[in-house]
N, C-alpha and C. Protein backbone atom coordinates (compact mmCIF):
# COMPACT_ATOMS: atom_id res chain seq x y z
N UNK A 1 27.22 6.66 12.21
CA UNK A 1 26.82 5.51 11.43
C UNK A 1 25.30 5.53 11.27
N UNK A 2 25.22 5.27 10.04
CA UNK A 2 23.34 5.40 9.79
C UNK A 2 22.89 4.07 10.54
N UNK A 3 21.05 4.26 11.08
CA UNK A 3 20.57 3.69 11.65
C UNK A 3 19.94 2.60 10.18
N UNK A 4 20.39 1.02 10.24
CA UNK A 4 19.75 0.15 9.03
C UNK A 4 18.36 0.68 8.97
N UNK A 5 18.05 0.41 7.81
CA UNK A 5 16.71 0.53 6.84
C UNK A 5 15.66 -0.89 7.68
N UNK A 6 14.56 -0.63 8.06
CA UNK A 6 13.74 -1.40 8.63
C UNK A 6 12.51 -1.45 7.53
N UNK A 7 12.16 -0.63 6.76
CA UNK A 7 11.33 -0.34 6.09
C UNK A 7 11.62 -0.42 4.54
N UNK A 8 10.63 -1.14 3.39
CA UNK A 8 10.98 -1.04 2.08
C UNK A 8 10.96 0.95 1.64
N UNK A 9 11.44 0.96 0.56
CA UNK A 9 11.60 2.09 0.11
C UNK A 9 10.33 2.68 -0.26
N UNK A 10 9.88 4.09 -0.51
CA UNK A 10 8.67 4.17 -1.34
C UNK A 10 8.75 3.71 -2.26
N UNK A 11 9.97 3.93 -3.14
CA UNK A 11 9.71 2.99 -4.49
C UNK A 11 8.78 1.85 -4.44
N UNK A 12 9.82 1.24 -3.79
CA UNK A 12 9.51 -0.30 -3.56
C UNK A 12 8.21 -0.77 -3.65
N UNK A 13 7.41 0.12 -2.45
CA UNK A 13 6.05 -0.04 -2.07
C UNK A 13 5.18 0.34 -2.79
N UNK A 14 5.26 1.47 -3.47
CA UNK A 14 4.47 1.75 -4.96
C UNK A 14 4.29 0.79 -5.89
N UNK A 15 5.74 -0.01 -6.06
CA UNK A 15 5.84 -0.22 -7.28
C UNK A 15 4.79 -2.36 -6.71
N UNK A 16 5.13 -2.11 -5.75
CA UNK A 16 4.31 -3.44 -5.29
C UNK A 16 3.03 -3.61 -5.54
N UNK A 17 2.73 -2.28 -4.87
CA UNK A 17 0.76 -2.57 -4.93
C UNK A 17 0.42 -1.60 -6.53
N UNK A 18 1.37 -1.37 -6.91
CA UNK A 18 0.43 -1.19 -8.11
C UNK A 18 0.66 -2.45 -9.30
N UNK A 19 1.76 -3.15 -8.91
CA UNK A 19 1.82 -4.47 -9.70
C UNK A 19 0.77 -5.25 -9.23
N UNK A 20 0.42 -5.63 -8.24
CA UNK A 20 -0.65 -6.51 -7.58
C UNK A 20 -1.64 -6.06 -8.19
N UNK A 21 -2.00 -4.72 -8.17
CA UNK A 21 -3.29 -4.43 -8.45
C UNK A 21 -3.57 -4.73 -10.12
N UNK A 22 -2.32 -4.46 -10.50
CA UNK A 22 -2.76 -4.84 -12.69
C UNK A 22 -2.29 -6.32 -12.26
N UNK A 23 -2.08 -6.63 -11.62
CA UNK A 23 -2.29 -8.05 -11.33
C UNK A 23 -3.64 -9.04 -11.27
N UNK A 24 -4.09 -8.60 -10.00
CA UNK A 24 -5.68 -8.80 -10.27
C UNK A 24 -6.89 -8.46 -11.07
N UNK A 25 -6.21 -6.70 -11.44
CA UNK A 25 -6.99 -6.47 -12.21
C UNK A 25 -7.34 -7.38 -13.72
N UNK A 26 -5.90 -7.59 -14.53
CA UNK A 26 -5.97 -8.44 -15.39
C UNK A 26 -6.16 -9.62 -15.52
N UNK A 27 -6.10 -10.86 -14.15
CA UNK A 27 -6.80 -11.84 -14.43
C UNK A 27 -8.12 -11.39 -14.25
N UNK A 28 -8.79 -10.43 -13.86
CA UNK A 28 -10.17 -10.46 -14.47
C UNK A 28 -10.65 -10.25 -15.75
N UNK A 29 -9.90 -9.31 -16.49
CA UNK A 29 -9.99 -9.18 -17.83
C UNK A 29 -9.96 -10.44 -18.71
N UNK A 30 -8.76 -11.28 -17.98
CA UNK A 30 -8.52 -12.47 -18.79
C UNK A 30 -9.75 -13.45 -18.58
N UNK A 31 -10.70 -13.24 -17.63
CA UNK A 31 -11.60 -13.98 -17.18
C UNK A 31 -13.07 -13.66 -18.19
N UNK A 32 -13.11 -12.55 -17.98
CA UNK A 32 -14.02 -12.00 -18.89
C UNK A 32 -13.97 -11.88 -20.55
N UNK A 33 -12.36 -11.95 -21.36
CA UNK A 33 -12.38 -12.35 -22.51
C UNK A 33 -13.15 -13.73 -22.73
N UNK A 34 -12.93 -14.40 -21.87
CA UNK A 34 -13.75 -15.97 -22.35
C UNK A 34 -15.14 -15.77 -22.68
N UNK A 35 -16.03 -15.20 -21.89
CA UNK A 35 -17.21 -14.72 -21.81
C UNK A 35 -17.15 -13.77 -23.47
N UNK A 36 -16.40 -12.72 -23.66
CA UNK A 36 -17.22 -11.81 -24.66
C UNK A 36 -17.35 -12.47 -25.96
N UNK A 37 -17.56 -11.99 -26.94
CA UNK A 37 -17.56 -11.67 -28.29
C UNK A 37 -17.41 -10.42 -29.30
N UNK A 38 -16.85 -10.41 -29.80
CA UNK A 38 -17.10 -9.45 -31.04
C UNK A 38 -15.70 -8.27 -30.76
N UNK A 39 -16.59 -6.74 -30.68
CA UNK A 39 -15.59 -6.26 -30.58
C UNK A 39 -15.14 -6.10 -29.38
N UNK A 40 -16.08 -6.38 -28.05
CA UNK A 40 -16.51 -6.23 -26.63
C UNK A 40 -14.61 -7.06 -26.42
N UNK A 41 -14.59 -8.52 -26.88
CA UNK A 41 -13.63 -9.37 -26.89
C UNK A 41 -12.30 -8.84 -27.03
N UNK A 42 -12.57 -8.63 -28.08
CA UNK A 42 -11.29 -7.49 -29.03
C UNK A 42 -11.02 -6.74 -28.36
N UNK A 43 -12.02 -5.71 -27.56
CA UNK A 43 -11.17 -4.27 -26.67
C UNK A 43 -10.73 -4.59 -25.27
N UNK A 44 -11.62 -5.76 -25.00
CA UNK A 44 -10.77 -6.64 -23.54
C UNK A 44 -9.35 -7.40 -23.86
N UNK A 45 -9.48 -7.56 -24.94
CA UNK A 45 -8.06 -8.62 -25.40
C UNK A 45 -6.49 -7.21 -25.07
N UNK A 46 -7.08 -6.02 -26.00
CA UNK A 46 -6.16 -4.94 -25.88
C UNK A 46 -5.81 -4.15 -24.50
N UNK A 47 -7.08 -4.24 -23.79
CA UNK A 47 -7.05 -3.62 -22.63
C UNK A 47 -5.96 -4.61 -21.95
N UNK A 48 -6.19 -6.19 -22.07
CA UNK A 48 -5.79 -7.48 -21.33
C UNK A 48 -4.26 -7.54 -21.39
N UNK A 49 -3.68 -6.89 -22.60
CA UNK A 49 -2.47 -6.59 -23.71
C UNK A 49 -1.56 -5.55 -22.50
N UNK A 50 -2.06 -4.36 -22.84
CA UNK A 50 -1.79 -3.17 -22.08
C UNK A 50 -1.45 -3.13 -20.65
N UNK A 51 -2.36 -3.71 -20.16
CA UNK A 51 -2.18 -4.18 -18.61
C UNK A 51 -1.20 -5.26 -18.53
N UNK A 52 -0.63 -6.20 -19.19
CA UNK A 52 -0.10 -7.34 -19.09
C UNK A 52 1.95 -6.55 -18.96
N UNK A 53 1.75 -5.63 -20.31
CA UNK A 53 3.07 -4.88 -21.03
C UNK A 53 2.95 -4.21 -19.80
N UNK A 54 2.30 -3.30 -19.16
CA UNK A 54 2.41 -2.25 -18.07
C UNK A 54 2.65 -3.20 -17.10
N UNK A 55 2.76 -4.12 -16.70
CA UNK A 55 3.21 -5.58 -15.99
C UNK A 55 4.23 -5.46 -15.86
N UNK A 56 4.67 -5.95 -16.66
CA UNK A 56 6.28 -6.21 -17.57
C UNK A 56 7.18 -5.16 -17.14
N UNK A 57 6.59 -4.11 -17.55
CA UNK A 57 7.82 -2.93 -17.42
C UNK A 57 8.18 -2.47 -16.04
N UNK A 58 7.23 -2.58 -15.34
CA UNK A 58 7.00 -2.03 -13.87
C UNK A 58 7.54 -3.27 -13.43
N UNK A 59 7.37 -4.51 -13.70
CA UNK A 59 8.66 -5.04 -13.04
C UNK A 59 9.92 -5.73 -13.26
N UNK A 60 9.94 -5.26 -14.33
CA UNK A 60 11.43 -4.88 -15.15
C UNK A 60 12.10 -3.94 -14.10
N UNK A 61 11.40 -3.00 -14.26
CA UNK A 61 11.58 -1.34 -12.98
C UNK A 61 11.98 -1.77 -11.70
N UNK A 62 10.82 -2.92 -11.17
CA UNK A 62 11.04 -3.56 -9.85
C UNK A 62 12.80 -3.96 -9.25
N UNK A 63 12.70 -5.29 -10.63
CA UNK A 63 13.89 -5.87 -10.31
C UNK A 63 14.76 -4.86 -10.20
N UNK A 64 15.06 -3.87 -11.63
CA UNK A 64 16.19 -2.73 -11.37
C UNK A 64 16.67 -1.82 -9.88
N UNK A 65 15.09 -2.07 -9.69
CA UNK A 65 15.21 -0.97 -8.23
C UNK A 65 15.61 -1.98 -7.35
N UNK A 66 15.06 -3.02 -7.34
CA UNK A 66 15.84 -3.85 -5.84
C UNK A 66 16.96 -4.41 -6.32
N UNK A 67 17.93 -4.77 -7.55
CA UNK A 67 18.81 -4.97 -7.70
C UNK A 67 20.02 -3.54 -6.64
N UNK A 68 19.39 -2.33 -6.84
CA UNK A 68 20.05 -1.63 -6.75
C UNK A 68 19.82 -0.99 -5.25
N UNK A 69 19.00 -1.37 -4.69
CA UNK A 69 18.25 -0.60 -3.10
C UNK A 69 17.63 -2.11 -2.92
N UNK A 70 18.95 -3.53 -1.99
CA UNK A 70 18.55 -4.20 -1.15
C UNK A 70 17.22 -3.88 -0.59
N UNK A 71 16.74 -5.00 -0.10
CA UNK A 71 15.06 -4.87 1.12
C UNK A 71 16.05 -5.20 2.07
N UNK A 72 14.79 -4.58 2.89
CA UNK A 72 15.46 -4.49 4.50
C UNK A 72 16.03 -6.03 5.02
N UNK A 73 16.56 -6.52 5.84
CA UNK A 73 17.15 -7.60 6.76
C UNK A 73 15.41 -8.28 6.71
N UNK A 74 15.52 -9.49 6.80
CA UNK A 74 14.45 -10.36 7.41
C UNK A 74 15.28 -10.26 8.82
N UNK A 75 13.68 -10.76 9.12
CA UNK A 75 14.01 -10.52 10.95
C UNK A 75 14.87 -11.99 11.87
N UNK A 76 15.61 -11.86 12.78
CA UNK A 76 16.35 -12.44 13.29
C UNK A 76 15.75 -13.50 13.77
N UNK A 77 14.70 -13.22 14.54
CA UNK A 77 14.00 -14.54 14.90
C UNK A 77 13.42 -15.32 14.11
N UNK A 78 13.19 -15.35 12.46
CA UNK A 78 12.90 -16.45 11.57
C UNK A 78 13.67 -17.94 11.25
N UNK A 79 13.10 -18.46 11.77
CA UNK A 79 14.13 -19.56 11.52
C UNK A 79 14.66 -19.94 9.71
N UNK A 80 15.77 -20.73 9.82
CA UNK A 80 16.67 -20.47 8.43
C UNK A 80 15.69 -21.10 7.19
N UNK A 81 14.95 -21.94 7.36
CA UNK A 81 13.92 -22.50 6.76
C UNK A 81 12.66 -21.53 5.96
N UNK A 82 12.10 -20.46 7.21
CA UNK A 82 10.98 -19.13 6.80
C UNK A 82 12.27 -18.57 5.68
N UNK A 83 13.37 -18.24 6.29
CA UNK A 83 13.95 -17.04 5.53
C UNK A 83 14.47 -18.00 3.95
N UNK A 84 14.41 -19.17 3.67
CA UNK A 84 14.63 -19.73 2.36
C UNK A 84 13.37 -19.61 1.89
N UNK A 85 12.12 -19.71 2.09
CA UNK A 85 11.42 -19.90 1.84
C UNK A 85 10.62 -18.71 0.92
N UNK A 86 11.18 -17.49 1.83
CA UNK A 86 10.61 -16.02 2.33
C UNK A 86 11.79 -15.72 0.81
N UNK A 87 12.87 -15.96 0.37
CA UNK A 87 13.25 -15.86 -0.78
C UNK A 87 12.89 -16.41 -1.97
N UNK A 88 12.57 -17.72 -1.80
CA UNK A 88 12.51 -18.31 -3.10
C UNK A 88 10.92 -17.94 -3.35
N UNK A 89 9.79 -17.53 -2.62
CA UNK A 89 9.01 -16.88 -2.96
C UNK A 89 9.04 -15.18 -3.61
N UNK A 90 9.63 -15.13 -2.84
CA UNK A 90 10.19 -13.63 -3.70
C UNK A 90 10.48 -14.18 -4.67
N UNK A 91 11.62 -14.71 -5.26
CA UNK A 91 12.20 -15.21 -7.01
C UNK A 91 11.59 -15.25 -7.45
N UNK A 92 10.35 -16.36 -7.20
CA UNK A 92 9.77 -16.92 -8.08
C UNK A 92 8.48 -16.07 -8.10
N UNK A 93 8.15 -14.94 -7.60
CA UNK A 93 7.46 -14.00 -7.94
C UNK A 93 7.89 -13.15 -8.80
N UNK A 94 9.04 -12.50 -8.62
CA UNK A 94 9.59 -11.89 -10.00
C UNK A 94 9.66 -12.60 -11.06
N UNK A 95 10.03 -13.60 -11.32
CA UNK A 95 9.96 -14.97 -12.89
C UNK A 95 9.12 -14.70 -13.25
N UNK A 96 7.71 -14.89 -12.32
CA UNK A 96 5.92 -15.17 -12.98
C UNK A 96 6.02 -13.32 -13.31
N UNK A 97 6.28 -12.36 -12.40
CA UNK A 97 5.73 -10.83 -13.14
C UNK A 97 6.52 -10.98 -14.64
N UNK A 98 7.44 -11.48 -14.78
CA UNK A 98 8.15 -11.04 -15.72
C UNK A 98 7.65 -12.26 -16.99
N UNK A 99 7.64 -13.45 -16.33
CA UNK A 99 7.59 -14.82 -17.30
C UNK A 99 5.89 -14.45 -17.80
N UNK A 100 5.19 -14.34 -16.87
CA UNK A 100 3.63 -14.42 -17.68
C UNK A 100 3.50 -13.74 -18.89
N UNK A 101 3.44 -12.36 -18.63
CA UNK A 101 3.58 -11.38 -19.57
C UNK A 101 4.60 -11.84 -20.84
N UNK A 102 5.67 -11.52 -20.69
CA UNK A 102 6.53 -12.24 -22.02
C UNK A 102 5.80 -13.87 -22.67
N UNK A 103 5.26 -14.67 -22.13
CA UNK A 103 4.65 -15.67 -22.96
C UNK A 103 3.57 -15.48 -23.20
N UNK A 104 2.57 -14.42 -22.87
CA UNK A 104 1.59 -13.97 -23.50
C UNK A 104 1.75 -13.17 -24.82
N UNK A 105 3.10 -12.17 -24.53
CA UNK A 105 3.05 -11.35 -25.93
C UNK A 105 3.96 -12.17 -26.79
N UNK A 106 4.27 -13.34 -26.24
CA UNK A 106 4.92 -14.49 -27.32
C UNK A 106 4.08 -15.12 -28.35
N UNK A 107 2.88 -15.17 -27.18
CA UNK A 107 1.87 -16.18 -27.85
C UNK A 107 1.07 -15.12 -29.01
N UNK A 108 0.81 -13.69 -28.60
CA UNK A 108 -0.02 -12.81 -29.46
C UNK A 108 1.13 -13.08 -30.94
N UNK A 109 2.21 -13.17 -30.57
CA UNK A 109 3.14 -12.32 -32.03
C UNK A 109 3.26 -13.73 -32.92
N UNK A 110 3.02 -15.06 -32.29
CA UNK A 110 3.07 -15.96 -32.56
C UNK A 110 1.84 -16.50 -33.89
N UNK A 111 0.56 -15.57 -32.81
CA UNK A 111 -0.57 -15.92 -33.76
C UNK A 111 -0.31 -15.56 -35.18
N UNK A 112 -1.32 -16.68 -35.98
CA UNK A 112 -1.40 -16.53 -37.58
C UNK A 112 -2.12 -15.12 -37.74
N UNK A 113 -3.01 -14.91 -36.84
CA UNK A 113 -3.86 -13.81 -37.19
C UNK A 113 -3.46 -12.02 -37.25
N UNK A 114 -2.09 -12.15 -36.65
CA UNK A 114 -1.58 -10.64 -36.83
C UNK A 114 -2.11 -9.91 -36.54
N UNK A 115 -3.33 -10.46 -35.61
CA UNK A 115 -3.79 -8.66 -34.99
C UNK A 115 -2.56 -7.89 -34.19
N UNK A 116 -2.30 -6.43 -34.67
CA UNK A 116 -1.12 -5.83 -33.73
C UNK A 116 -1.91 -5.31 -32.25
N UNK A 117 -0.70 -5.65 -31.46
CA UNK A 117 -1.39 -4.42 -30.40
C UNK A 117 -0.82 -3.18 -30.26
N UNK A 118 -1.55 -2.43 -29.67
CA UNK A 118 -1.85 -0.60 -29.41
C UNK A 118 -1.62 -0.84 -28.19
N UNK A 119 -0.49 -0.21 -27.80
CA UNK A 119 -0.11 0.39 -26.08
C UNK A 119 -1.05 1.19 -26.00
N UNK A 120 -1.91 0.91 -24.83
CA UNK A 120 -3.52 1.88 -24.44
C UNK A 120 -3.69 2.67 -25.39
N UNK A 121 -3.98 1.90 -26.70
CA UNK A 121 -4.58 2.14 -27.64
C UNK A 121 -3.82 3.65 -28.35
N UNK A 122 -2.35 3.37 -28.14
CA UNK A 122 -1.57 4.99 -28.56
C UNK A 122 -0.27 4.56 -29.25
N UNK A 123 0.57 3.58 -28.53
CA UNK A 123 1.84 2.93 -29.13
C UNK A 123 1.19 1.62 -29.96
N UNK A 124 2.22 1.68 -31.01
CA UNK A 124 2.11 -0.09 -31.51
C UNK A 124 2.85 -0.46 -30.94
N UNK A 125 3.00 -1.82 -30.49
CA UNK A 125 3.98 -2.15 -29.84
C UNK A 125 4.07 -3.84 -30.79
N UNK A 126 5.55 -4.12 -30.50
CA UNK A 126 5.62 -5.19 -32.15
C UNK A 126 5.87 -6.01 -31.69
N UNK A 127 5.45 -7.05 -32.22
CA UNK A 127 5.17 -8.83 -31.66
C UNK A 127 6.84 -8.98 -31.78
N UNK A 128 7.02 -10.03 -31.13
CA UNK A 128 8.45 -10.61 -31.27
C UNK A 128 8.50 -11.78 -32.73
N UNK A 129 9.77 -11.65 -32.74
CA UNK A 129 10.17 -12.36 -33.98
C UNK A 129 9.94 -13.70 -33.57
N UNK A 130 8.89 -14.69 -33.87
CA UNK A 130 8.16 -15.66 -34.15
C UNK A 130 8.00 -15.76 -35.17
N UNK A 131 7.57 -17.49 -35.69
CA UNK A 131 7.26 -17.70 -36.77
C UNK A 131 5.61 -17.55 -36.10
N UNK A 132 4.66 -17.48 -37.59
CA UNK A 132 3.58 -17.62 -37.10
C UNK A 132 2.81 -18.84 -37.74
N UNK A 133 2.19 -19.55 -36.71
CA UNK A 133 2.37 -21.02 -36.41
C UNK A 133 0.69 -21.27 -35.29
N UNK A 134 -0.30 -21.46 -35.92
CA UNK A 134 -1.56 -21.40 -34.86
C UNK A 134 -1.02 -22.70 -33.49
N UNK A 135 -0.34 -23.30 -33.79
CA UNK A 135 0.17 -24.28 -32.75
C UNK A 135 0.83 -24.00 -32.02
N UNK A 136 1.97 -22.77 -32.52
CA UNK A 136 3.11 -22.37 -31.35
C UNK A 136 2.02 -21.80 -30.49
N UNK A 137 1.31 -20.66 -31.21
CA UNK A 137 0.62 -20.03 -30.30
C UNK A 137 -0.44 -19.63 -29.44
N UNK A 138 -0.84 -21.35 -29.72
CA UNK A 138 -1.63 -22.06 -28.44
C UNK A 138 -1.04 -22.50 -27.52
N UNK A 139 0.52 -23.16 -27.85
CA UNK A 139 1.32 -23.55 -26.77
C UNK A 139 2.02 -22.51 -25.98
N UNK A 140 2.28 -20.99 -26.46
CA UNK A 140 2.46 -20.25 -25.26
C UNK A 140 1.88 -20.07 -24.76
N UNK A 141 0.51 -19.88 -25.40
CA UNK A 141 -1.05 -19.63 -24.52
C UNK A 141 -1.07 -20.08 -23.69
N UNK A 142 -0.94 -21.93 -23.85
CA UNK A 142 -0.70 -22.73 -22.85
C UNK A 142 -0.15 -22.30 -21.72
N UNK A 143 1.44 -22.25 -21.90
CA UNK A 143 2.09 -21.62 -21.02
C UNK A 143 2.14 -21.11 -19.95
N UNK A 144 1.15 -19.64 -20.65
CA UNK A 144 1.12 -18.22 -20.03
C UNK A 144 0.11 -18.64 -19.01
N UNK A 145 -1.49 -19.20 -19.72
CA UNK A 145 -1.74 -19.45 -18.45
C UNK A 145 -1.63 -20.75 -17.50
N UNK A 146 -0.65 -21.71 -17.85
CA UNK A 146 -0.35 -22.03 -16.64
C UNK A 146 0.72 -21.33 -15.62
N UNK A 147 1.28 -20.50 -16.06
CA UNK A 147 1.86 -19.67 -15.38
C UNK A 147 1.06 -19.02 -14.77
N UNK A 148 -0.06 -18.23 -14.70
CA UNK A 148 -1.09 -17.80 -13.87
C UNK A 148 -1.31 -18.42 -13.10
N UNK A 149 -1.62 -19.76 -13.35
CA UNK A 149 -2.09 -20.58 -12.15
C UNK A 149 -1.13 -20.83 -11.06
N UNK A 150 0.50 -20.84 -11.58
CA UNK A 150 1.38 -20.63 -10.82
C UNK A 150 1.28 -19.30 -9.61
N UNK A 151 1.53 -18.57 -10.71
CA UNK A 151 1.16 -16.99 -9.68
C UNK A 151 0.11 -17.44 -8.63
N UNK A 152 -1.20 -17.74 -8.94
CA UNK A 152 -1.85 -17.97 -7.54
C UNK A 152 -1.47 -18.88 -6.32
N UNK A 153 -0.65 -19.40 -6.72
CA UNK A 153 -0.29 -20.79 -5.74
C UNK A 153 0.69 -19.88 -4.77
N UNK A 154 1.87 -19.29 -5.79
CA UNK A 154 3.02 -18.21 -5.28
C UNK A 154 2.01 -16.94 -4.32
N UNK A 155 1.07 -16.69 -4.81
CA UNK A 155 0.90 -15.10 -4.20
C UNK A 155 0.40 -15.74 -2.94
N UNK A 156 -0.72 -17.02 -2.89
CA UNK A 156 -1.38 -17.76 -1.86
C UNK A 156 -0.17 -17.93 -1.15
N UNK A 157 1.53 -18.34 -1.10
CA UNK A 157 2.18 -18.60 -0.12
C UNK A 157 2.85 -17.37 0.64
N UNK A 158 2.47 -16.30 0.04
CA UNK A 158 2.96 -14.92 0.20
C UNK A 158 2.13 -14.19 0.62
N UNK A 159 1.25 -14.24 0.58
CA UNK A 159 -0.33 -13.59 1.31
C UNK A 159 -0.16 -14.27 3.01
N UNK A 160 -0.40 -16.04 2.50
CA UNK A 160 -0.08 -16.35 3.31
C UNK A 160 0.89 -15.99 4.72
N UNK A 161 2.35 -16.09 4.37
CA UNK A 161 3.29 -15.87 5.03
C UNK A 161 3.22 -14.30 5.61
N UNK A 162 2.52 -13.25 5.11
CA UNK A 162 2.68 -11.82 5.40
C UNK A 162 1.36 -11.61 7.02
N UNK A 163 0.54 -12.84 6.45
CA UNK A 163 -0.56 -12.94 7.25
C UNK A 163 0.32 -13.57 9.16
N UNK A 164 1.30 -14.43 8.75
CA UNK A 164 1.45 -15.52 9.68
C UNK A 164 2.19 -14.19 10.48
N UNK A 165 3.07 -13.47 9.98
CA UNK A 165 3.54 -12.77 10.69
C UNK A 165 2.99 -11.44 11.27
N UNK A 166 1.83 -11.47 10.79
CA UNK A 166 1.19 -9.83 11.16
C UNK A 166 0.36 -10.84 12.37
N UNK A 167 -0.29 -11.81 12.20
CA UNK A 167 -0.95 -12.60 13.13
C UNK A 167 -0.26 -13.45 14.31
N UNK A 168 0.64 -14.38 13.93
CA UNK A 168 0.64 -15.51 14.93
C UNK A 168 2.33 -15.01 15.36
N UNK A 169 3.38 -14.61 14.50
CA UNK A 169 4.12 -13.85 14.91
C UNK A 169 4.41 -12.74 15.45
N UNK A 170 3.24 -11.45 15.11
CA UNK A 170 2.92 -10.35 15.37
C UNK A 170 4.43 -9.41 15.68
N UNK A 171 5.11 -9.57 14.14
CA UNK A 171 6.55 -9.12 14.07
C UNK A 171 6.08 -7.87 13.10
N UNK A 172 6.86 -7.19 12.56
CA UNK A 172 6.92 -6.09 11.79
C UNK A 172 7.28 -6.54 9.99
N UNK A 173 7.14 -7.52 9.74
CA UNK A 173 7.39 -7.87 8.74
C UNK A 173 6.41 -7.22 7.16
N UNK A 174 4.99 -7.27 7.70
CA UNK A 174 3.40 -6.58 7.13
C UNK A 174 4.19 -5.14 7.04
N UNK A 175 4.47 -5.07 8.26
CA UNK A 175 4.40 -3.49 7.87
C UNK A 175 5.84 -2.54 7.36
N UNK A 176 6.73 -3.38 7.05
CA UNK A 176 7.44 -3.09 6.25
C UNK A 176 7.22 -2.51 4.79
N UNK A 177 6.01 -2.87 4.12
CA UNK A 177 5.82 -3.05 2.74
C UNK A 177 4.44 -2.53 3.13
N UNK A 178 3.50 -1.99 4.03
CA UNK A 178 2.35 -1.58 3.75
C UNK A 178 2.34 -0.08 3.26
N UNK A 179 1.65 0.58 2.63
CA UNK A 179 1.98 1.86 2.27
C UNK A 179 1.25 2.98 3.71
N UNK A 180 1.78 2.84 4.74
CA UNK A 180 1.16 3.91 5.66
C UNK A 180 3.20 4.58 6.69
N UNK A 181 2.24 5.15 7.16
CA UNK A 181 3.97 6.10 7.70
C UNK A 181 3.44 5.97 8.82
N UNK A 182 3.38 5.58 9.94
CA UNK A 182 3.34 5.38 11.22
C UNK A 182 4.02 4.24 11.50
N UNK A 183 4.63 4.12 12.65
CA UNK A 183 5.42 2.30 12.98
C UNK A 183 4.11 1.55 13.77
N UNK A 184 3.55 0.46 13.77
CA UNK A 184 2.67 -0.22 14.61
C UNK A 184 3.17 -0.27 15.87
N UNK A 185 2.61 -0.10 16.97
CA UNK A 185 3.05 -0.58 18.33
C UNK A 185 2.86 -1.87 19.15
């Protein structure tokens, strides 16, 4: 009988920190469109685009892969409360990878202005069937980033929680999902 899986998959773990990372990376982009002008604006908007779609797909990818390769057991000693909790943060982290992105390229296909976007500046990639409406597509705008602001609240309870257990629990939970190959002792 195989010994259970204690550890996420490499998939898994790849596909984590490189979502996090076009994660952060792009709310900075999105931070810095406010600031530009001109075309400076314009090539942050596409870059902002690209990173958002490379979002999307990778965790499109995500869900597929953990639909199909469970995560390991949460640990026994969590009480039933951590482990609801320890899920519905997960959910609602997949919604926001998946929800932000889709109401952003809602809101682009929405705009009156029809600028298309260029997958890193190589694919077109085609707005969704919207009417175009400068109101709808301030209100996904809306949306999208309050959905960001969501994401921070979500990642803050998940940062959080990864912290409580590498610290005040000092369980194996961190290092399930860190990308190194040694077990902690």
């Amino acid at each position: 009988m195989a010994e259970p899986r204690d550890r996420y998959s490499t998939v898994s773990i790849l596909l984590h920190w490189t979502i996090a990372a076009l994660i952060l990376t792009n709310v900075w982009f999105g931070w810095q469109m406010d600031e530009a002008k001109g075309l400076e604006k314009f090539q942050l908007f596409q870059t902002h685009k690209s990173v958002g779609l490379t979002v999307l797909l990778l965790s499109l990818a995500r869900l597929g892969w953990r639909i199909a390769n469970p995560a390991p057991p949460l640990p026994a000693h969590m009480a039933r409360w951590e482990k609801l909790v320890a899920r519905a943060t997960h959910v609602a982290l997949y919604v926001l990878m998946i929800g932000v992105p889709l109401f952003g390229w809602a809101s682009v296909s929405a705009s009156p202005l029809n600028i298309p976007t260029e997958f890193w500046g190589v694919v077109p990639w085609p707005h969704l069937p919207l009417p175009h409406s400068k109101a709808l597509s301030h209100q996904l705008g809306e949306v999208h980033v309050a959905l960001v602001l969501s994401t921070f609240a979500v990642l803050a309870l998940h940062v959080a929680g990864a912290l409580k257990h590498q610290f005040v629990d000092r369980d194996e939970v961190l290092w399930r999902m860190l990308p190194i190959v040694g077990r902690p002792r």
